[in-house]
C-alpha atoms as a PDB file:
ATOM      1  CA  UNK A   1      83.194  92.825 105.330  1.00  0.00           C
ATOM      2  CA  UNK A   2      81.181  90.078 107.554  1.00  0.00           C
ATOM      3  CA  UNK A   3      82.112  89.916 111.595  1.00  0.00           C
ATOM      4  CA  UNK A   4      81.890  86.971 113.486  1.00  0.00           C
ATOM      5  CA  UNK A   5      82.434  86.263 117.388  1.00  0.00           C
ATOM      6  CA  UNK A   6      86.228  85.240 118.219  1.00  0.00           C
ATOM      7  CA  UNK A   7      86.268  81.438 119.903  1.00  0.00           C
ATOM      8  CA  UNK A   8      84.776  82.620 123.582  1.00  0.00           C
ATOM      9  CA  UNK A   9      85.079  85.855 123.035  1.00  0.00           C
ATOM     10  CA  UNK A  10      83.022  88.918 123.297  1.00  0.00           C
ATOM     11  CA  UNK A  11      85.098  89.926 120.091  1.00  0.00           C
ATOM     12  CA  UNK A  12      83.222  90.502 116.784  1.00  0.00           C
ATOM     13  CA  UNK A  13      86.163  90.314 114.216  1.00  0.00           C
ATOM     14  CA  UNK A  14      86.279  91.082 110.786  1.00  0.00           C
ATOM     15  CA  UNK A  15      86.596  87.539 108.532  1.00  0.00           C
ATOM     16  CA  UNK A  16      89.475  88.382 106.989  1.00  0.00           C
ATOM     17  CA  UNK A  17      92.233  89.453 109.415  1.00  0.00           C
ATOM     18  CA  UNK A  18      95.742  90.504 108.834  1.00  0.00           C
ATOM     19  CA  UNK A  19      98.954  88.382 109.813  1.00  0.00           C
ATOM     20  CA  UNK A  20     102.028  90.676 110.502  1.00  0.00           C
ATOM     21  CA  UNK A  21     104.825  88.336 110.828  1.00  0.00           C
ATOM     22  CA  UNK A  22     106.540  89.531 107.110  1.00  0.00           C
ATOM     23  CA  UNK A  23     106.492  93.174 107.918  1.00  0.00           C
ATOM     24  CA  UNK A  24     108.124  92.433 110.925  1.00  0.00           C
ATOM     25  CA  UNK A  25     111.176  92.348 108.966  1.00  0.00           C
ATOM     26  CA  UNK A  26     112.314  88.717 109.619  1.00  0.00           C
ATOM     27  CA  UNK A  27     112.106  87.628 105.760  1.00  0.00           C
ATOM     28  CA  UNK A  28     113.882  90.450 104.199  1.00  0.00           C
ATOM     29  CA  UNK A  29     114.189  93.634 103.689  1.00  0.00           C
ATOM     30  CA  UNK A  30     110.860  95.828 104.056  1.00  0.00           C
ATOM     31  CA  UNK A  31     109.662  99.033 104.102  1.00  0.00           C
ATOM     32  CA  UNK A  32     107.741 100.864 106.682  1.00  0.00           C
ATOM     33  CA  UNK A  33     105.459 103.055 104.548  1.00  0.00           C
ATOM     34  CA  UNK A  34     104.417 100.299 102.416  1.00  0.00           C
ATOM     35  CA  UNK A  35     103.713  98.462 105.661  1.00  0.00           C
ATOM     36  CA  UNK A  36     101.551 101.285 107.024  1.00  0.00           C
ATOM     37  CA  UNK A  37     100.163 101.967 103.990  1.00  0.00           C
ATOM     38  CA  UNK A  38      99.037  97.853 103.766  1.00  0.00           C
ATOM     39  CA  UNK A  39      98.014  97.880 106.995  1.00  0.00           C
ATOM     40  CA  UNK A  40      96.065 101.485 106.562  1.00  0.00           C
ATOM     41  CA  UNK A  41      93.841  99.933 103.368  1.00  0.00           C
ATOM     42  CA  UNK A  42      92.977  96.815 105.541  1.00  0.00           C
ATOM     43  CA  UNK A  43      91.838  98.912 108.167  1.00  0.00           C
ATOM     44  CA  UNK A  44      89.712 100.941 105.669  1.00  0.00           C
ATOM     45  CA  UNK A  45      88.273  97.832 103.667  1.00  0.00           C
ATOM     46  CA  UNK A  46      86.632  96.912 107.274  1.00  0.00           C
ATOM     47  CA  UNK A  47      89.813  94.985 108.402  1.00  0.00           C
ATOM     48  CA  UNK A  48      89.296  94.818 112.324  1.00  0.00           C
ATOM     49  CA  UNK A  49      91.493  91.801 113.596  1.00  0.00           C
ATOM     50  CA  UNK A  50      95.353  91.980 113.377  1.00  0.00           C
ATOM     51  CA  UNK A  51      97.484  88.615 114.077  1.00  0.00           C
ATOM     52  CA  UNK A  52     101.143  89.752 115.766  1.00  0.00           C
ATOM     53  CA  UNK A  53     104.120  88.155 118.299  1.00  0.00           C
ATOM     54  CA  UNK A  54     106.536  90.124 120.142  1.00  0.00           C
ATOM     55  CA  UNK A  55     109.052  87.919 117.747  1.00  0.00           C
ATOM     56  CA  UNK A  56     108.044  89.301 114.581  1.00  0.00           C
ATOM     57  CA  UNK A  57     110.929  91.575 113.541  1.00  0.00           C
ATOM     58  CA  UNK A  58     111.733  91.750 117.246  1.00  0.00           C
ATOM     59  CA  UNK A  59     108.793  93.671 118.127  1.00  0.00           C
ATOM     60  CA  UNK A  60     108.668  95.628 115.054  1.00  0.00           C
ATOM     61  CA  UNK A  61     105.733  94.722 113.565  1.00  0.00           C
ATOM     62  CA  UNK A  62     103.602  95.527 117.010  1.00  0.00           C
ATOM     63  CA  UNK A  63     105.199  98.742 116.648  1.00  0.00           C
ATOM     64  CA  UNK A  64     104.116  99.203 113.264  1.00  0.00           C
ATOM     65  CA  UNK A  65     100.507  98.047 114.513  1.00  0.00           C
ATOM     66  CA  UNK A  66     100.738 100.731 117.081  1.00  0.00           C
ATOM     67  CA  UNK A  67     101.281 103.412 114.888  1.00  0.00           C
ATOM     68  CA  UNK A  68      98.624 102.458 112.361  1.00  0.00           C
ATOM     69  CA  UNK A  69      95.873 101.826 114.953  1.00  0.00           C
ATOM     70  CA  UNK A  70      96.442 105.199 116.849  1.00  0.00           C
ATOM     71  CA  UNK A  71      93.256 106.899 117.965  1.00  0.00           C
ATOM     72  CA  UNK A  72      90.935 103.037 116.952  1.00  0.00           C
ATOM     73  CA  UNK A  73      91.996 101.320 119.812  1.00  0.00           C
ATOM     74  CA  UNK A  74      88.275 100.424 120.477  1.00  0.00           C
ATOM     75  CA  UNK A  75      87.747  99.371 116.620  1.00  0.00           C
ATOM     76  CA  UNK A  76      90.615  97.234 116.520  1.00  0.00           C
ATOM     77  CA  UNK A  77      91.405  94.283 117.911  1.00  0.00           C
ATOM     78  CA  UNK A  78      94.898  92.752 118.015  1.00  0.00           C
ATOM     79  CA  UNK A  79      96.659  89.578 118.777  1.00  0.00           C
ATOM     80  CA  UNK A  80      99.839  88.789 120.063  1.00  0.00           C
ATOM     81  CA  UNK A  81     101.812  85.907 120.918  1.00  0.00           C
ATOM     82  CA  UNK A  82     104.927  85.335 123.069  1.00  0.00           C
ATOM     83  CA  UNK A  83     107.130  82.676 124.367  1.00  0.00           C
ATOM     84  CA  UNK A  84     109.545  82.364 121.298  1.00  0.00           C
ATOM     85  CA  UNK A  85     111.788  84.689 123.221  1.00  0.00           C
ATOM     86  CA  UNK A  86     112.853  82.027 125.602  1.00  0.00           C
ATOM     87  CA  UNK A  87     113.124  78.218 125.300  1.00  0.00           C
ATOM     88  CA  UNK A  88     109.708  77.058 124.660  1.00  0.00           C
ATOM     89  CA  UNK A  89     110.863  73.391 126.839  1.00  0.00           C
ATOM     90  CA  UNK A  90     111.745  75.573 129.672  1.00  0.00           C
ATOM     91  CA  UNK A  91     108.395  76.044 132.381  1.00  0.00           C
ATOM     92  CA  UNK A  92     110.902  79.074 133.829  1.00  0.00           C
ATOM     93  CA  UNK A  93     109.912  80.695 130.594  1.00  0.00           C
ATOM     94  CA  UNK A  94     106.018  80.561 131.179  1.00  0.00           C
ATOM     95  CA  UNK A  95     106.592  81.624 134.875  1.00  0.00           C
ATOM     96  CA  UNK A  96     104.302  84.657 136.344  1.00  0.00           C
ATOM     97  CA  UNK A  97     107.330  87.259 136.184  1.00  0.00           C
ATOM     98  CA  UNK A  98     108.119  86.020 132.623  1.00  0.00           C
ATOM     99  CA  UNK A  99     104.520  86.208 130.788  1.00  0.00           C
ATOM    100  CA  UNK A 100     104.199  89.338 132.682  1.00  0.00           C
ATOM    101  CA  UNK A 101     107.286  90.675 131.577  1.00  0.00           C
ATOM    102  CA  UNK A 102     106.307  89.671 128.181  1.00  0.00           C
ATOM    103  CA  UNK A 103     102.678  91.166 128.282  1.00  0.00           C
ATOM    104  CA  UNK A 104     104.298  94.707 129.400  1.00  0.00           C
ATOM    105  CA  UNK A 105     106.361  94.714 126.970  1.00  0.00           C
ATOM    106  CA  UNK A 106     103.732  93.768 123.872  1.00  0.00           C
ATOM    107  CA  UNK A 107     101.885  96.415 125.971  1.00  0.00           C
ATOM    108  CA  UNK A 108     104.731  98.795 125.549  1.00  0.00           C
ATOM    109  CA  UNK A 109     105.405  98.574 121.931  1.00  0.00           C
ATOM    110  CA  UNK A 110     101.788  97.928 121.031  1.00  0.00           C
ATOM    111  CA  UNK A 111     100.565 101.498 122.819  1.00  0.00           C
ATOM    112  CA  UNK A 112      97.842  99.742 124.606  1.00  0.00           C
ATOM    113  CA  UNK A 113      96.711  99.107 128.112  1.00  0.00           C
ATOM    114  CA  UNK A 114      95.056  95.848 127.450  1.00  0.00           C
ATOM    115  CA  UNK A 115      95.688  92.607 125.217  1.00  0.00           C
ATOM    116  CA  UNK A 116      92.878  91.867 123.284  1.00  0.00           C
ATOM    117  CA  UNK A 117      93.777  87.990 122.896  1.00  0.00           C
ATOM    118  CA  UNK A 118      97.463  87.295 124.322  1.00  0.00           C
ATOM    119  CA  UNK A 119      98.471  83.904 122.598  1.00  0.00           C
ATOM    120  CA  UNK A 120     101.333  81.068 123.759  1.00  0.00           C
ATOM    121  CA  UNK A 121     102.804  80.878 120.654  1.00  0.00           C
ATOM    122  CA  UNK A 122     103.572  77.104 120.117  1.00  0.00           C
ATOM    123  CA  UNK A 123     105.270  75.965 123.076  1.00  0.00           C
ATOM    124  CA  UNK A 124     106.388  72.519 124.121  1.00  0.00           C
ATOM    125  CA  UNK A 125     103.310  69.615 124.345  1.00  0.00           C
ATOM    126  CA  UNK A 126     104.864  69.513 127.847  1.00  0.00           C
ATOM    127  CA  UNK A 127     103.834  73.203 128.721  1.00  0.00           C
ATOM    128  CA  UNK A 128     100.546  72.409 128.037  1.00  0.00           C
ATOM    129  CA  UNK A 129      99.960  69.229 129.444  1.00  0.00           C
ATOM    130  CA  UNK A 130     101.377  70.512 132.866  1.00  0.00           C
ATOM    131  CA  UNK A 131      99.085  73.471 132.546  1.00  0.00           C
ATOM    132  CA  UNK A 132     100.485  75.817 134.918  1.00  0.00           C
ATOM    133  CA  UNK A 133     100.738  78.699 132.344  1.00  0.00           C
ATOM    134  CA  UNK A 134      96.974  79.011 132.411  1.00  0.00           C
ATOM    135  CA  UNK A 135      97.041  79.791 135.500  1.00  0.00           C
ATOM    136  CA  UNK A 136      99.379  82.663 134.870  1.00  0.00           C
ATOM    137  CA  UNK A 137      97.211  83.908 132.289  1.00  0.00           C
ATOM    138  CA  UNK A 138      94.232  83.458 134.684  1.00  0.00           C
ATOM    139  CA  UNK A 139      95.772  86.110 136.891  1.00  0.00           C
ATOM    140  CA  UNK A 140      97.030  88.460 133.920  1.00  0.00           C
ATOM    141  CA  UNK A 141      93.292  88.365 133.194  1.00  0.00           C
ATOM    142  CA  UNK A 142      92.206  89.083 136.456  1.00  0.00           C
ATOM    143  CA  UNK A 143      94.747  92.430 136.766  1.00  0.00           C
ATOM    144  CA  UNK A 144      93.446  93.825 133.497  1.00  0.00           C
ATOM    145  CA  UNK A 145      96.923  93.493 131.423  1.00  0.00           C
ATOM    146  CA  UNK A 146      94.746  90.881 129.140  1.00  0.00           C
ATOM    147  CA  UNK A 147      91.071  90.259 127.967  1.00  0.00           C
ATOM    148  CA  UNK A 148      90.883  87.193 126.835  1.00  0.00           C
ATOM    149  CA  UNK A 149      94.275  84.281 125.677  1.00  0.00           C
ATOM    150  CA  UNK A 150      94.570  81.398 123.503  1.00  0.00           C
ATOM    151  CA  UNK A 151      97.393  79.192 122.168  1.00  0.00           C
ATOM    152  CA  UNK A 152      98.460  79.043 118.908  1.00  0.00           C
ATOM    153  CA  UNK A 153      99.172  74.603 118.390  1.00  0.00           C
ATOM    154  CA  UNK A 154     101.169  72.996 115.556  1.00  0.00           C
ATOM    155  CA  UNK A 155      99.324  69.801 116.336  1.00  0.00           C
ATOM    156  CA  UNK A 156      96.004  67.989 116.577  1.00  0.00           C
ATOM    157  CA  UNK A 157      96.918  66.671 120.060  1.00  0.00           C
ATOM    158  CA  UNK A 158      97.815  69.818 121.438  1.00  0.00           C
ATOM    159  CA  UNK A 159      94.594  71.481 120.703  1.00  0.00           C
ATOM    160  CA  UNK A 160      92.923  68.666 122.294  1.00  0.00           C
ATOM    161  CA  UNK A 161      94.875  69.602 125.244  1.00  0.00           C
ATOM    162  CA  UNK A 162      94.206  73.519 125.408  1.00  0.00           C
ATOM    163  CA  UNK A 163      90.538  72.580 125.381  1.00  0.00           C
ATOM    164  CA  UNK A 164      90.825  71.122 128.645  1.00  0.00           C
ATOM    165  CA  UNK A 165      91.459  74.180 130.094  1.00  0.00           C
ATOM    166  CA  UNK A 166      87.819  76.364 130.285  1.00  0.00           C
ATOM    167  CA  UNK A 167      89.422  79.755 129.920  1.00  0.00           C
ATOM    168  CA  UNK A 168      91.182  79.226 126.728  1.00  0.00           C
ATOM    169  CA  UNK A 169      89.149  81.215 124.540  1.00  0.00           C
ATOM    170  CA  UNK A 170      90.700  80.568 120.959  1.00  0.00           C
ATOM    171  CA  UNK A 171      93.069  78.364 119.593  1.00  0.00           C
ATOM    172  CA  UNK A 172      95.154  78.881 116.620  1.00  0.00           C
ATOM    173  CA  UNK A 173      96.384  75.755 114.629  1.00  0.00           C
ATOM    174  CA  UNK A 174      97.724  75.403 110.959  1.00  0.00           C
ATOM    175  CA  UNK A 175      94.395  74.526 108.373  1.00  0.00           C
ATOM    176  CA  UNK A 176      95.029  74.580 104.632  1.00  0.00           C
ATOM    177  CA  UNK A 177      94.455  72.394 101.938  1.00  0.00           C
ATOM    178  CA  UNK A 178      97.353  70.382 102.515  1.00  0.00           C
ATOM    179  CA  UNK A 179      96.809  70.313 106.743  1.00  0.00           C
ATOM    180  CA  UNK A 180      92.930  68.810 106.689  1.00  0.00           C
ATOM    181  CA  UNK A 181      93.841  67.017 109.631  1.00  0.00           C
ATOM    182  CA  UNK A 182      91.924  69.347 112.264  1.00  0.00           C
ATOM    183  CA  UNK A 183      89.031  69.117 110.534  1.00  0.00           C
ATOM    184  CA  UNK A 184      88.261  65.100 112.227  1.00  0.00           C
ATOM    185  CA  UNK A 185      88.589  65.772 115.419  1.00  0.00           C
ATOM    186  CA  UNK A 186      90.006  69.727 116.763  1.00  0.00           C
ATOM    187  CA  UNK A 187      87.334  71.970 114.806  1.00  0.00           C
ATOM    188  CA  UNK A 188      84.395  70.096 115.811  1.00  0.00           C
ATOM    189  CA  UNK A 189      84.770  70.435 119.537  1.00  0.00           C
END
């Protein structure tokens, strides 16, 4: 496996990292042991970096991730999202008692004391243009229930946006060979 540094990150993650959202549950029926054991053989092929949100399967697959990382905290580096819980147009929802309230309970499910990379998972162009949540993640930062955050963007434009803000130290945005689009403009800078 080959390990390069997250965005502005101190975190040296595996290429190939693991999404979570289907065995959350949310698109059908799944099964827990083949779940672990999926997650178990990633781990052991040098799999290091696991992609999560407190809305996949409700917070099932960040309890899954718990119980297959127990005892590699420090090998393994996970990221979660939030904000789907709420209404993504509403700035109540990225208030300081919200996010927190969100980050304990990743936290919670997750077995962890710290986020490795706590993500804003899509919200409104709005949200980010008015930039307040940053702040709020500033100060999650600063009292240790985060390392580093990001945004994951469904557009171009909102990229653009999150890189106006200096602590945003990854985003996340939809590439494939259909999406080139961030490939002009977004992945240069």
């Amino acid at each position: 496996m080959k390990y390069r540094e997250l965005g502005n990150t101190d975190m040296m993650i595996s290429e190939v990292s693991f999404g979570t959202w289907a065995i959350g549950g949310a698109w059908g029926e799944t099964n827990d042991e083949d779940a672990l054991s999926a997650l178990e053989y990633a781990i052991d092929q040098g799999v290091n970096f696991f992609d999560t949100a407190d809305v996949y399967g409700d917070g099932h697959s960040e309890e899954l991730l718990a119980k297959a990382t127990a005892g590699k905290e420090d090998e393994i580096y996970i990221a979660t999202k939030f904000c789907r819980q709420g209404d993504i147009a509403d700035p109540q929802n990225y208030s300081y008692e919200t996010v927190k309230s969100y980050s304990e309970d990743s936290l919670r499910r997750l077995n962890r004391d710290t986020i490795d990379l706590f993500q804003i998972h899509c919200p409104a162009t709005e949200i980010l243009k008015e930039g307040s949540v940053f702040d709020v993640l500033d100060q999650l930062k600063e009292e240790g229930l985060i390392r580093h955050y990001g945004v994951s963007v469904e557009s171009v434009e909102e990229g653009l946006i999150c890189l106006e803000y200096p602590n945003v130290a990854s985003l996340q945005v939809i590439f494939n060979m259909f999406r080139q689009k961030p490939l002009e403009e977004l992945i240069p800078k």
